[in-house]
N, C-alpha and C. Protein backbone atom coordinates (compact mmCIF):
# COMPACT_ATOMS: atom_id res chain seq x y z
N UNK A 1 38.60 56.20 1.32
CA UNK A 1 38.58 54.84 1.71
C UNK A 1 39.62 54.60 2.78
N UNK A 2 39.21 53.75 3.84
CA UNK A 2 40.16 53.43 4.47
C UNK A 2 41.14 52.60 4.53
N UNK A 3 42.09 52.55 4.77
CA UNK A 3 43.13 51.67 4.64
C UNK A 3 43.45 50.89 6.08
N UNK A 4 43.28 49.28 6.21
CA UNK A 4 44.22 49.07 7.32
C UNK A 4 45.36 48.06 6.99
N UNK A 5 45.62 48.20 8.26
CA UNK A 5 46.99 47.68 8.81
C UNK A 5 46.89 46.13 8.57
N UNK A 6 47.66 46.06 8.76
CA UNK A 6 48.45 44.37 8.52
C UNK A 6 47.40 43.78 9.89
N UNK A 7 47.97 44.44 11.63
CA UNK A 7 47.59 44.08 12.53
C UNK A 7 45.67 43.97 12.76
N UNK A 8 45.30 45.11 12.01
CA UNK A 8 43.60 45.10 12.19
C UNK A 8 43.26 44.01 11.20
N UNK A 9 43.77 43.77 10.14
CA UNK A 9 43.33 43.02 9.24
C UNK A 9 43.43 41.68 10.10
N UNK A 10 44.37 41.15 10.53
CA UNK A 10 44.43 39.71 11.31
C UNK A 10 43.26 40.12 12.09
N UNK A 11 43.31 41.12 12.60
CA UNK A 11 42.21 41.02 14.20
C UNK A 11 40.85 40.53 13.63
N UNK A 12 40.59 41.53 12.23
CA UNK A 12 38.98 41.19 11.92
C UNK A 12 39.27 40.08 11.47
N UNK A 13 39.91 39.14 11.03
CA UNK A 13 40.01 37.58 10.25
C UNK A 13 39.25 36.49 11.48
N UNK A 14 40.23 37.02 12.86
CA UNK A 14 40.39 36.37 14.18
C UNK A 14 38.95 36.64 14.58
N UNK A 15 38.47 37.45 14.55
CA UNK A 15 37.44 38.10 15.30
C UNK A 15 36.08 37.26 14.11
N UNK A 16 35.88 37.70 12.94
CA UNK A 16 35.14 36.51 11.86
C UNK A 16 35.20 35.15 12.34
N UNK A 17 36.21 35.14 12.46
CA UNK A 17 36.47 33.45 13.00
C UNK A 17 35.87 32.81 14.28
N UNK A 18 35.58 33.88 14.98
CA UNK A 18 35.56 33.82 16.32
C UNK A 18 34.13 33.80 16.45
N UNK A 19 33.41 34.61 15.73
CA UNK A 19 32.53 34.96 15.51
C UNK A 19 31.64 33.87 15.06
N UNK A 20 32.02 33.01 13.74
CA UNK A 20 31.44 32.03 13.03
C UNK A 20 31.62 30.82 13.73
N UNK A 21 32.26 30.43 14.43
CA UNK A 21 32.81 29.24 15.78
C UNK A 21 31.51 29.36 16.54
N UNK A 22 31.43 30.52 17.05
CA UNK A 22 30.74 30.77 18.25
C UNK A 22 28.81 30.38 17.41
N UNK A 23 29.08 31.03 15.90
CA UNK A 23 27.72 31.09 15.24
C UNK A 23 27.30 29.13 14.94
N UNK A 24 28.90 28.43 14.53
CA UNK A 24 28.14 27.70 14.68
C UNK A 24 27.84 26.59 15.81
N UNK A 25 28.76 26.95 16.90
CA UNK A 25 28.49 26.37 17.90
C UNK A 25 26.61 26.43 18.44
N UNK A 26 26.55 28.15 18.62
CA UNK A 26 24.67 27.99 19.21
C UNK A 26 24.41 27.73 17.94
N UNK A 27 24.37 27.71 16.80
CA UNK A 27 22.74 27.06 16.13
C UNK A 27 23.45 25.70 15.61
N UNK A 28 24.21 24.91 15.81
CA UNK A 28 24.51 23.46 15.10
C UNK A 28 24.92 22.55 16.40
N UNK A 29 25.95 23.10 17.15
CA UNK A 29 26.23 21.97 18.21
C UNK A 29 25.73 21.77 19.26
N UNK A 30 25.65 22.70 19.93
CA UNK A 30 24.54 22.81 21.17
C UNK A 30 23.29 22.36 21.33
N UNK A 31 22.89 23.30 20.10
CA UNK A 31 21.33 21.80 19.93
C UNK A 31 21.03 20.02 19.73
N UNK A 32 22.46 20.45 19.16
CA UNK A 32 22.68 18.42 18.53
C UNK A 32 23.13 17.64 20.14
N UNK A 33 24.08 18.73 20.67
CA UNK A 33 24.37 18.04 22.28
C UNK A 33 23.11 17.48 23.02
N UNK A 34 21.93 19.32 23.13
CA UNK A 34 20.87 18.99 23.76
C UNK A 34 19.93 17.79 23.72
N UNK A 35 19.93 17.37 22.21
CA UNK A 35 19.02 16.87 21.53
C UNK A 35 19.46 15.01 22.03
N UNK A 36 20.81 14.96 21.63
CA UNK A 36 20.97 13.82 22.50
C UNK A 36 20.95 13.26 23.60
N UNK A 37 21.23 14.35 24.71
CA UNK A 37 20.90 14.20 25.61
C UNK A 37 19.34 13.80 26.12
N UNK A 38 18.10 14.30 25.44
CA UNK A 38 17.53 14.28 25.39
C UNK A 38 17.26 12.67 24.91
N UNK A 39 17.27 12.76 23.85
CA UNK A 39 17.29 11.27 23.51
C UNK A 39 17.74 10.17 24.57
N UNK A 40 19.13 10.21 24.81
CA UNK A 40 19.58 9.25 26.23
C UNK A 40 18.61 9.15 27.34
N UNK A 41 17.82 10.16 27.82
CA UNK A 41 17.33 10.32 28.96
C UNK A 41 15.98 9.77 28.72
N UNK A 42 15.13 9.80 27.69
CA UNK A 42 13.76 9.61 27.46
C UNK A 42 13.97 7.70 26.48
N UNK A 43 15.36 7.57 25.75
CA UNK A 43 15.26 6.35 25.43
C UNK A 43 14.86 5.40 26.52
N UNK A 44 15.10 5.17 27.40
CA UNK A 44 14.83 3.72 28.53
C UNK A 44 13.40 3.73 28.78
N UNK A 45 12.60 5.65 28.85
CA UNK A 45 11.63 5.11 28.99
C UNK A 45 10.74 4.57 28.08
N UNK A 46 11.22 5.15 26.69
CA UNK A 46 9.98 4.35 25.34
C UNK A 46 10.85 3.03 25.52
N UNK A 47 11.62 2.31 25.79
CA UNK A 47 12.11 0.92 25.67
C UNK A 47 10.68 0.92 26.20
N UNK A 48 10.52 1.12 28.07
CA UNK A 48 9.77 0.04 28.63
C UNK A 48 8.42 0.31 28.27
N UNK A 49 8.10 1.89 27.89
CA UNK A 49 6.26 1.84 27.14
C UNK A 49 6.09 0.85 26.05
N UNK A 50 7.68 0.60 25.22
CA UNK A 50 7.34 -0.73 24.52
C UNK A 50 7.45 -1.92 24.76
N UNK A 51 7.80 -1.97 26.09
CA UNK A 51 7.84 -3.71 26.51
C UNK A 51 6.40 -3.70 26.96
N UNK A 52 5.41 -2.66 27.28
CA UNK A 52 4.59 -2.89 28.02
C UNK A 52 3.39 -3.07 26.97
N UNK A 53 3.48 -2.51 25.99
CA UNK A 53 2.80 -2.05 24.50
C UNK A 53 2.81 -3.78 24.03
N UNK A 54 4.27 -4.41 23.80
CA UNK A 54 4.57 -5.39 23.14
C UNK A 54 3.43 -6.79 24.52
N UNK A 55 3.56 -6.68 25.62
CA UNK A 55 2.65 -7.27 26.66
C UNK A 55 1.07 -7.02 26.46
N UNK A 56 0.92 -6.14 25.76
CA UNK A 56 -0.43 -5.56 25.87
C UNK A 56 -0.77 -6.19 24.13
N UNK A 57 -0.03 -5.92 23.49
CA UNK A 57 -0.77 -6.70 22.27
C UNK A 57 -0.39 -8.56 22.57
N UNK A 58 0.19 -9.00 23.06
CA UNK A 58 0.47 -10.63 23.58
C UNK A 58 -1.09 -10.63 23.91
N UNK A 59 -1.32 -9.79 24.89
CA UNK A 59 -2.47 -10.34 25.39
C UNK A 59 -3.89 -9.68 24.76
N UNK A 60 -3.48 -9.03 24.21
CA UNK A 60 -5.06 -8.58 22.99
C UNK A 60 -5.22 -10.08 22.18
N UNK A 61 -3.61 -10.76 21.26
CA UNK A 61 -4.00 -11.81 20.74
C UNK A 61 -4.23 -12.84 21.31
N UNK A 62 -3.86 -12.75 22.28
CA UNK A 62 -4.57 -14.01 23.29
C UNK A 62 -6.36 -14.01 23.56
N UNK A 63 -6.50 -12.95 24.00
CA UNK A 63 -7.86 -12.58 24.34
C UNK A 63 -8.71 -12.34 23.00
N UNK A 64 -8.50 -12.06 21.55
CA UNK A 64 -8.79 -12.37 20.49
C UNK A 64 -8.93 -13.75 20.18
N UNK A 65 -8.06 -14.63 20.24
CA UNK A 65 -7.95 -16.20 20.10
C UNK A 65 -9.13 -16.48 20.79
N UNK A 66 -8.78 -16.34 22.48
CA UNK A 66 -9.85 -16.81 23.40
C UNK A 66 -11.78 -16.54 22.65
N UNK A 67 -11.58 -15.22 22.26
CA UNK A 67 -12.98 -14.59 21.80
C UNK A 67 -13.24 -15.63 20.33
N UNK A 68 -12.61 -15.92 19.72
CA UNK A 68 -12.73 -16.47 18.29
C UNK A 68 -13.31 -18.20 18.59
N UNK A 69 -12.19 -18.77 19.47
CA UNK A 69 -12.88 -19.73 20.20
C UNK A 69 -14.35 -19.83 20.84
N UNK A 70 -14.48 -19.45 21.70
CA UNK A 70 -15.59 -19.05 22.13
C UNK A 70 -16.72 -19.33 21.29
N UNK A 71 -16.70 -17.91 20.14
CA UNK A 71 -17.49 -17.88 19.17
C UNK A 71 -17.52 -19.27 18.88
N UNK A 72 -16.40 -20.11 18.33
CA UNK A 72 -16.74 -21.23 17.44
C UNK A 72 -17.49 -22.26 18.36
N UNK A 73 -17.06 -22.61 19.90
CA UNK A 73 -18.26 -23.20 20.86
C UNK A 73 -19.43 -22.84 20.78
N UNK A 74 -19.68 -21.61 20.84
CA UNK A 74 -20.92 -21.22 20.87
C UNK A 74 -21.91 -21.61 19.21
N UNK A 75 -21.21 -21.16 18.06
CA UNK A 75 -21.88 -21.38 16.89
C UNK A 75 -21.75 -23.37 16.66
N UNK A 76 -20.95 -23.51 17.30
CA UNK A 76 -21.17 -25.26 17.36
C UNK A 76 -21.74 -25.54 18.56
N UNK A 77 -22.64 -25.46 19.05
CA UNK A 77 -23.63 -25.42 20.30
C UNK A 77 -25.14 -26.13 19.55
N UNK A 78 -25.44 -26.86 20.13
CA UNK A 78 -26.34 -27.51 19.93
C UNK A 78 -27.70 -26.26 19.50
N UNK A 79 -28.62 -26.45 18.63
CA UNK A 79 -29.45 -25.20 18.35
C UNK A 79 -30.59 -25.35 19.81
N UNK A 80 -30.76 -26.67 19.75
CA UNK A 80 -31.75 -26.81 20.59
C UNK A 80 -32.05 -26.97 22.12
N UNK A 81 -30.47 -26.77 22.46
CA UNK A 81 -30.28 -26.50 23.67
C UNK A 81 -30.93 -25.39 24.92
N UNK A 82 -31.11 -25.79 25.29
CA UNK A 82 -32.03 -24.41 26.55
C UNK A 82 -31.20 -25.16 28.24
N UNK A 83 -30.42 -24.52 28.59
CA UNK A 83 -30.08 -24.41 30.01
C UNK A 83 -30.99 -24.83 31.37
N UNK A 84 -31.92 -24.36 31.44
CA UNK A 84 -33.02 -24.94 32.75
C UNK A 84 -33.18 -26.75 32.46
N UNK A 85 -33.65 -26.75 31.39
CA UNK A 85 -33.71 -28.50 31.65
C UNK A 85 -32.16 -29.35 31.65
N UNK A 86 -31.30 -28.56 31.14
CA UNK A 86 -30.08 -29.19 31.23
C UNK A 86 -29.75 -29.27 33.04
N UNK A 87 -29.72 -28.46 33.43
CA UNK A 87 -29.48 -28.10 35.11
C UNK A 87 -30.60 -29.26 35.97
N UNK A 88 -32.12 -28.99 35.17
CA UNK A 88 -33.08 -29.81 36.03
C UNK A 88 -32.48 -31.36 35.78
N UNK A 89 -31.87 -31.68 34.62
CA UNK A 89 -31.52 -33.22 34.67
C UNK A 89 -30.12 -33.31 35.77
N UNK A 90 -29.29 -32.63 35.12
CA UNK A 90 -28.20 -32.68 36.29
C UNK A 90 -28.81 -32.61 37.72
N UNK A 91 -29.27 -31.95 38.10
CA UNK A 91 -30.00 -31.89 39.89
C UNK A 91 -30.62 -33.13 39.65
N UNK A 92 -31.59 -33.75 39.29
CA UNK A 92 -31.69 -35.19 39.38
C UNK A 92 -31.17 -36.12 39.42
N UNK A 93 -30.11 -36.23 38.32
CA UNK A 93 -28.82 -37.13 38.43
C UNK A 93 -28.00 -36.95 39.79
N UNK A 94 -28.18 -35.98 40.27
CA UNK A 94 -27.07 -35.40 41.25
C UNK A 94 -27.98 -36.08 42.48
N UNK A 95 -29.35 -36.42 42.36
CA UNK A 95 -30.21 -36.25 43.49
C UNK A 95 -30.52 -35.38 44.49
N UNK A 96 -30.50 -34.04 43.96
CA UNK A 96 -31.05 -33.16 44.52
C UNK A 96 -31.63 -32.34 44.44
N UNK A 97 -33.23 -33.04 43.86
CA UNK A 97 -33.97 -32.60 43.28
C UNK A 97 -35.36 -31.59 44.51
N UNK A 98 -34.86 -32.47 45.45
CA UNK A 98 -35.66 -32.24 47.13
C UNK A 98 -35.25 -31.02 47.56
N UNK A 99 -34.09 -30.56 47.08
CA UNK A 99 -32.91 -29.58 48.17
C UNK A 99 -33.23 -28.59 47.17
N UNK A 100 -33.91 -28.58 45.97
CA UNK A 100 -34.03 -27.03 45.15
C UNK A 100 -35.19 -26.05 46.28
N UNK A 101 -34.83 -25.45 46.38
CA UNK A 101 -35.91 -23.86 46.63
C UNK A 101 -36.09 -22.96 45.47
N UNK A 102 -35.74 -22.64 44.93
CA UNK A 102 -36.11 -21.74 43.44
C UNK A 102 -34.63 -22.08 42.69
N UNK A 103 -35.54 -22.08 41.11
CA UNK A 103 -34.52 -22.00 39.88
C UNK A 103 -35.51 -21.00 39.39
N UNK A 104 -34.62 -19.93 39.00
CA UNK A 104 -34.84 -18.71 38.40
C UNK A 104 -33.87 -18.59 37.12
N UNK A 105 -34.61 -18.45 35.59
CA UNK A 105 -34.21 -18.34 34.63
C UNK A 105 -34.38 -16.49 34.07
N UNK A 106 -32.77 -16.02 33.58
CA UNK A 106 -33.12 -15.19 32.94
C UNK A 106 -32.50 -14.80 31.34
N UNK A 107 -33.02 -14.20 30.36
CA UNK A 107 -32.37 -14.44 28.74
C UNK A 107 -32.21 -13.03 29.05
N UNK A 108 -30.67 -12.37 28.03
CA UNK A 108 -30.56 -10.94 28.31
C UNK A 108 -29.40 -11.00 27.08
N UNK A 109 -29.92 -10.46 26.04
CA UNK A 109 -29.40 -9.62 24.98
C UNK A 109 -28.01 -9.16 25.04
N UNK A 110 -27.01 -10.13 24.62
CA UNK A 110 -25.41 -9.64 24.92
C UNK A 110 -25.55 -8.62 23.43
N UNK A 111 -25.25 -9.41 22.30
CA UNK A 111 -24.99 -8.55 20.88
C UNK A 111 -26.26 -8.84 19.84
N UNK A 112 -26.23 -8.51 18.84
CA UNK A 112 -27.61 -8.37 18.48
C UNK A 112 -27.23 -10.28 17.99
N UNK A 113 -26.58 -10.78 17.88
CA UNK A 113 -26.54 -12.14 17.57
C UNK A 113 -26.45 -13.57 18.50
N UNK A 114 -25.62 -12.64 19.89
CA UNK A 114 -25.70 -12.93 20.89
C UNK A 114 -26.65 -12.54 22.13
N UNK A 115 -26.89 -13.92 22.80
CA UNK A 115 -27.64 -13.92 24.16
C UNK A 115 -27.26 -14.63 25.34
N UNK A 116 -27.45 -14.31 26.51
CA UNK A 116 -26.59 -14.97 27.75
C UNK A 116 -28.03 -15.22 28.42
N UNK A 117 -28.28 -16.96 29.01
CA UNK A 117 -29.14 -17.38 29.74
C UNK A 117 -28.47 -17.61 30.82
N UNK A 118 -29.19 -16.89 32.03
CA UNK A 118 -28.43 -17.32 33.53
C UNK A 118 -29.71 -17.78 34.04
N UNK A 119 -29.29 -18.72 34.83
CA UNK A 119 -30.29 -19.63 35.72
C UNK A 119 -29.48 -19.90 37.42
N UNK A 120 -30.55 -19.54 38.18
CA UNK A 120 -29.95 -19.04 39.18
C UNK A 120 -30.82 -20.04 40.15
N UNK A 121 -30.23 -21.06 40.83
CA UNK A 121 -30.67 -21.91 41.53
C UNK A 121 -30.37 -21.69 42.92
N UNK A 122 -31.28 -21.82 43.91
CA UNK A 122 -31.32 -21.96 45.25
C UNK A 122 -31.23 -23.00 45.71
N UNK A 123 -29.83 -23.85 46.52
CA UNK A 123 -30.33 -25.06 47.24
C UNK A 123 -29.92 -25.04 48.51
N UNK A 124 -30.67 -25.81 49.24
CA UNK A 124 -30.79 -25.47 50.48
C UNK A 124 -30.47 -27.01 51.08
N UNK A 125 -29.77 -27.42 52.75
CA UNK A 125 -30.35 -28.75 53.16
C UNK A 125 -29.53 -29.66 52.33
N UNK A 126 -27.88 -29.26 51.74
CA UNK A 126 -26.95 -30.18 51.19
C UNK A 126 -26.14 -30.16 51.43
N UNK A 127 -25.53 -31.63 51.97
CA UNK A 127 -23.94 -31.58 51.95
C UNK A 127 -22.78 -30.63 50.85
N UNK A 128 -21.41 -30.81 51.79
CA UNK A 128 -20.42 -30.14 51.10
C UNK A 128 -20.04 -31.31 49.99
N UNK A 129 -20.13 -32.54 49.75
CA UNK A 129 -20.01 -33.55 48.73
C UNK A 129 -21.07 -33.32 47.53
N UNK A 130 -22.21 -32.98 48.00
CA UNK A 130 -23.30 -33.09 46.58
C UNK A 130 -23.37 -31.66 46.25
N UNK A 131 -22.97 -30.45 46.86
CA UNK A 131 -22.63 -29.44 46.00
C UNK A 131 -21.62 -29.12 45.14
N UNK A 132 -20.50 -30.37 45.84
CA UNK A 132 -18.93 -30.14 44.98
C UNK A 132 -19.56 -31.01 43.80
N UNK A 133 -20.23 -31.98 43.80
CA UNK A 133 -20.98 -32.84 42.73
C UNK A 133 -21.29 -32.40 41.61
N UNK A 134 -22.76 -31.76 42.05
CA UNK A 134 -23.09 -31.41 41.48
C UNK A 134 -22.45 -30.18 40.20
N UNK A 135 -21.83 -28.91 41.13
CA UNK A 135 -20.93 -27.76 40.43
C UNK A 135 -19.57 -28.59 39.40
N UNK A 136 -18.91 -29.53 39.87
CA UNK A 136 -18.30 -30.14 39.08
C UNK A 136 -18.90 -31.13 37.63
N UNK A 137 -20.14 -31.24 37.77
CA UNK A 137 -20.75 -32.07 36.64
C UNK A 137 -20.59 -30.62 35.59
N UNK A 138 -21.72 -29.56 36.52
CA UNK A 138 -21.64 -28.49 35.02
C UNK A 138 -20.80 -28.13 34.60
N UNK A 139 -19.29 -27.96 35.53
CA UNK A 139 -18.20 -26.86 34.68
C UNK A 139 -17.83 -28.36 33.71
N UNK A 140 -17.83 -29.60 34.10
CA UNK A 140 -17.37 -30.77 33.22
C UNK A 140 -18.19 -31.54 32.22
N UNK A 141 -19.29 -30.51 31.72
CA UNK A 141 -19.90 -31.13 30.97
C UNK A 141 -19.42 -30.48 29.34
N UNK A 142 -20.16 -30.78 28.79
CA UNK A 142 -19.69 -30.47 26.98
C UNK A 142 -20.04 -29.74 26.63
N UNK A 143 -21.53 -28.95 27.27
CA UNK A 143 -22.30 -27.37 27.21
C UNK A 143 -21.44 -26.61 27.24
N UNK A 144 -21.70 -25.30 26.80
CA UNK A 144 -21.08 -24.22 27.26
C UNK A 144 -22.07 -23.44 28.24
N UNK A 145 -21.63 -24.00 29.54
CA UNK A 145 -22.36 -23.80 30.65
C UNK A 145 -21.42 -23.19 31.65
N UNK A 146 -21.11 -22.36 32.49
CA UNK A 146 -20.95 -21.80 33.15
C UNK A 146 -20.98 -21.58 34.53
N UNK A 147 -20.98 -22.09 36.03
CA UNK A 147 -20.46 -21.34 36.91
C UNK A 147 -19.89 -19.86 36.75
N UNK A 148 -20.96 -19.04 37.08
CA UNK A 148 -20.28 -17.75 37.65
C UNK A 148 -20.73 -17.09 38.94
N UNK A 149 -21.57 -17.62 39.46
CA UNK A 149 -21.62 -17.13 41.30
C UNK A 149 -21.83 -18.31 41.80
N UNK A 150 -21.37 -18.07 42.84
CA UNK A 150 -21.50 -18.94 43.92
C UNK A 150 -21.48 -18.61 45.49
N UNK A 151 -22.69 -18.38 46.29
CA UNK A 151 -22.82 -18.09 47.33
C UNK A 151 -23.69 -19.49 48.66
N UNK A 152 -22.21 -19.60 49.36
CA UNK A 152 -22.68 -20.55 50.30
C UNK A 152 -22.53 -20.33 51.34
N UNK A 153 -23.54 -20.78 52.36
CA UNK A 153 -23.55 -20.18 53.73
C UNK A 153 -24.33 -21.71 54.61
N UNK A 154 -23.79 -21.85 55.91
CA UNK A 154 -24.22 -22.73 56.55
C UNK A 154 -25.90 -22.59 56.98
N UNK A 155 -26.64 -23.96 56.98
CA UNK A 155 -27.83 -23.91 57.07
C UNK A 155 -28.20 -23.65 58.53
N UNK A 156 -29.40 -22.61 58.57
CA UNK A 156 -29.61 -22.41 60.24
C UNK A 156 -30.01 -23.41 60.63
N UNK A 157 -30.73 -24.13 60.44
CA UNK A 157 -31.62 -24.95 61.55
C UNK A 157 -30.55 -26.41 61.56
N UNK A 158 -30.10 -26.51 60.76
CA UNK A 158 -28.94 -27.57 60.91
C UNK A 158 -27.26 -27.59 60.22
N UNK A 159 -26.18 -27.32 60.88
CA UNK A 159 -24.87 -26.59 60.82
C UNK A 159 -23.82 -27.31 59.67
N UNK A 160 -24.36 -29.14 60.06
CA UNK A 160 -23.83 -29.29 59.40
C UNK A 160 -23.90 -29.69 57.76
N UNK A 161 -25.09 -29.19 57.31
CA UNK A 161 -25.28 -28.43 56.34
C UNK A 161 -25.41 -27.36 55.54
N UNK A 162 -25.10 -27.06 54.67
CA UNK A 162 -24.95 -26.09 53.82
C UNK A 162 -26.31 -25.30 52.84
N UNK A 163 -26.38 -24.36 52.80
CA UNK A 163 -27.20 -23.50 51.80
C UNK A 163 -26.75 -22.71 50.89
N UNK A 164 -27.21 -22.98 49.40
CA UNK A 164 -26.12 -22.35 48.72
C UNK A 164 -26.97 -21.55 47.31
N UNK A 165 -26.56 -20.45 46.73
CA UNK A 165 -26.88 -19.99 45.15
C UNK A 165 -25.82 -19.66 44.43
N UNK A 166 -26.44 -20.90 43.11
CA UNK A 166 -25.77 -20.80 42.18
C UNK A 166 -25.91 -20.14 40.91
N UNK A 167 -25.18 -19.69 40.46
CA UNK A 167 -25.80 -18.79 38.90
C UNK A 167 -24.97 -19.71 37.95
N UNK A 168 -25.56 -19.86 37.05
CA UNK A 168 -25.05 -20.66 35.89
C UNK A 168 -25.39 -19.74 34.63
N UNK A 169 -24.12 -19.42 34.17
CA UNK A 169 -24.57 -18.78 32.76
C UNK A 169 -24.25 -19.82 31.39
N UNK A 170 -25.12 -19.20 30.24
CA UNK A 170 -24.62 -20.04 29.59
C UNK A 170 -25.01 -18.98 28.07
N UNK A 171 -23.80 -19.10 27.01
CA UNK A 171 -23.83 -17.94 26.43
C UNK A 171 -24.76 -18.96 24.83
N UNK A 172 -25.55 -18.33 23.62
CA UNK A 172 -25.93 -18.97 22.87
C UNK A 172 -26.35 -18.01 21.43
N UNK A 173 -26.01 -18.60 20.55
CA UNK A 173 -26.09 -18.02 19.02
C UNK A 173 -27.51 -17.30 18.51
N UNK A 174 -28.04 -16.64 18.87
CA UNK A 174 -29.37 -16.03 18.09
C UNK A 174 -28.91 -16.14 16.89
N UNK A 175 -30.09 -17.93 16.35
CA UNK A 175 -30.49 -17.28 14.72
C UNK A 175 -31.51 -17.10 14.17
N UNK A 176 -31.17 -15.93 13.44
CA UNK A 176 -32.45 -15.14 12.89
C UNK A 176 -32.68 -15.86 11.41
């Protein structure tokens, strides 16, 4: 067996020591350094994926609300309502019953409960007053009636009139 010295014995104590420092420096501190660092550097950006997350559900419940509403206009909607004669009375009231060129009606299957009627009117040969008129009666009426196109262009054969198509949608409850 060997025997050591006073001096080797400190060395291997020093050297163990040195050894277990170093052991737990790479597997305990270094990683915990890395790891925070890590953390510091990537925290600011999940802050702002969650400010943007927290913006994005604001506006899911908004746009949920909006949809729930909706629904309840629509299921409180008159049953017997149909869009073309609503429009043909307004253009009369409006007096411009002369200035139609085509009303074109179409029904198109949104959800199996839902349906969207667009009616798509041509008028031709009207002032800029009886089209603002008129478009302001439908978006201000109590229907859930719709403005969604609107294409106007000056009339050829006379400038200072207008020619215009309008699409009017209007959304409604299929009940079965």
């Amino acid at each position: 067996m060997m025997r050591l010295t006073r001096r080797e014995k400190l060395l291997a104590v020093v050297l163990a020591i040195i050894a277990a420092a170093w052991g737990l420096f790479a597997f305990a501190v270094r990683p915990a350094i890395e790891r925070v660092g890590t953390l510091r550097r990537v925290t600011p950006e999940r802050q702002s994926e969650l400010e943007v997350l927290h913006a994005k559900a604001s506006e899911y419940v908004a746009l949920r609300d909006g949809l729930e509403t909706l629904h309840t206009k629509i299921a409180s909607q008159e049953k017997t309502f149909e869009l073309l004669p609503f429009l043909e009375s307004l253009i009369r009231e409006c007096g411009l019953a002369k200035k139609v060129a085509t009303m074109k009606q179409q029904v198109s299957q949104l959800e199996p409960n839902h349906c969207e009627t667009i009616v798509e009117i041509k008028l031709q040969n009207l002032t800029l007053s009886q089209l603002v008129n008129f478009l302001w009666k439908v978006e201000s009426s109590k229907v859930l009636a719709r403005t969604k196109s609107l294409y106007i262009k000056k009339n050829l054969t006379n400038t200072d009139l207008l020619d215009a198509l309008i699409e009017v949608h209007n959304l409604k409850l299929v009940r079965n």
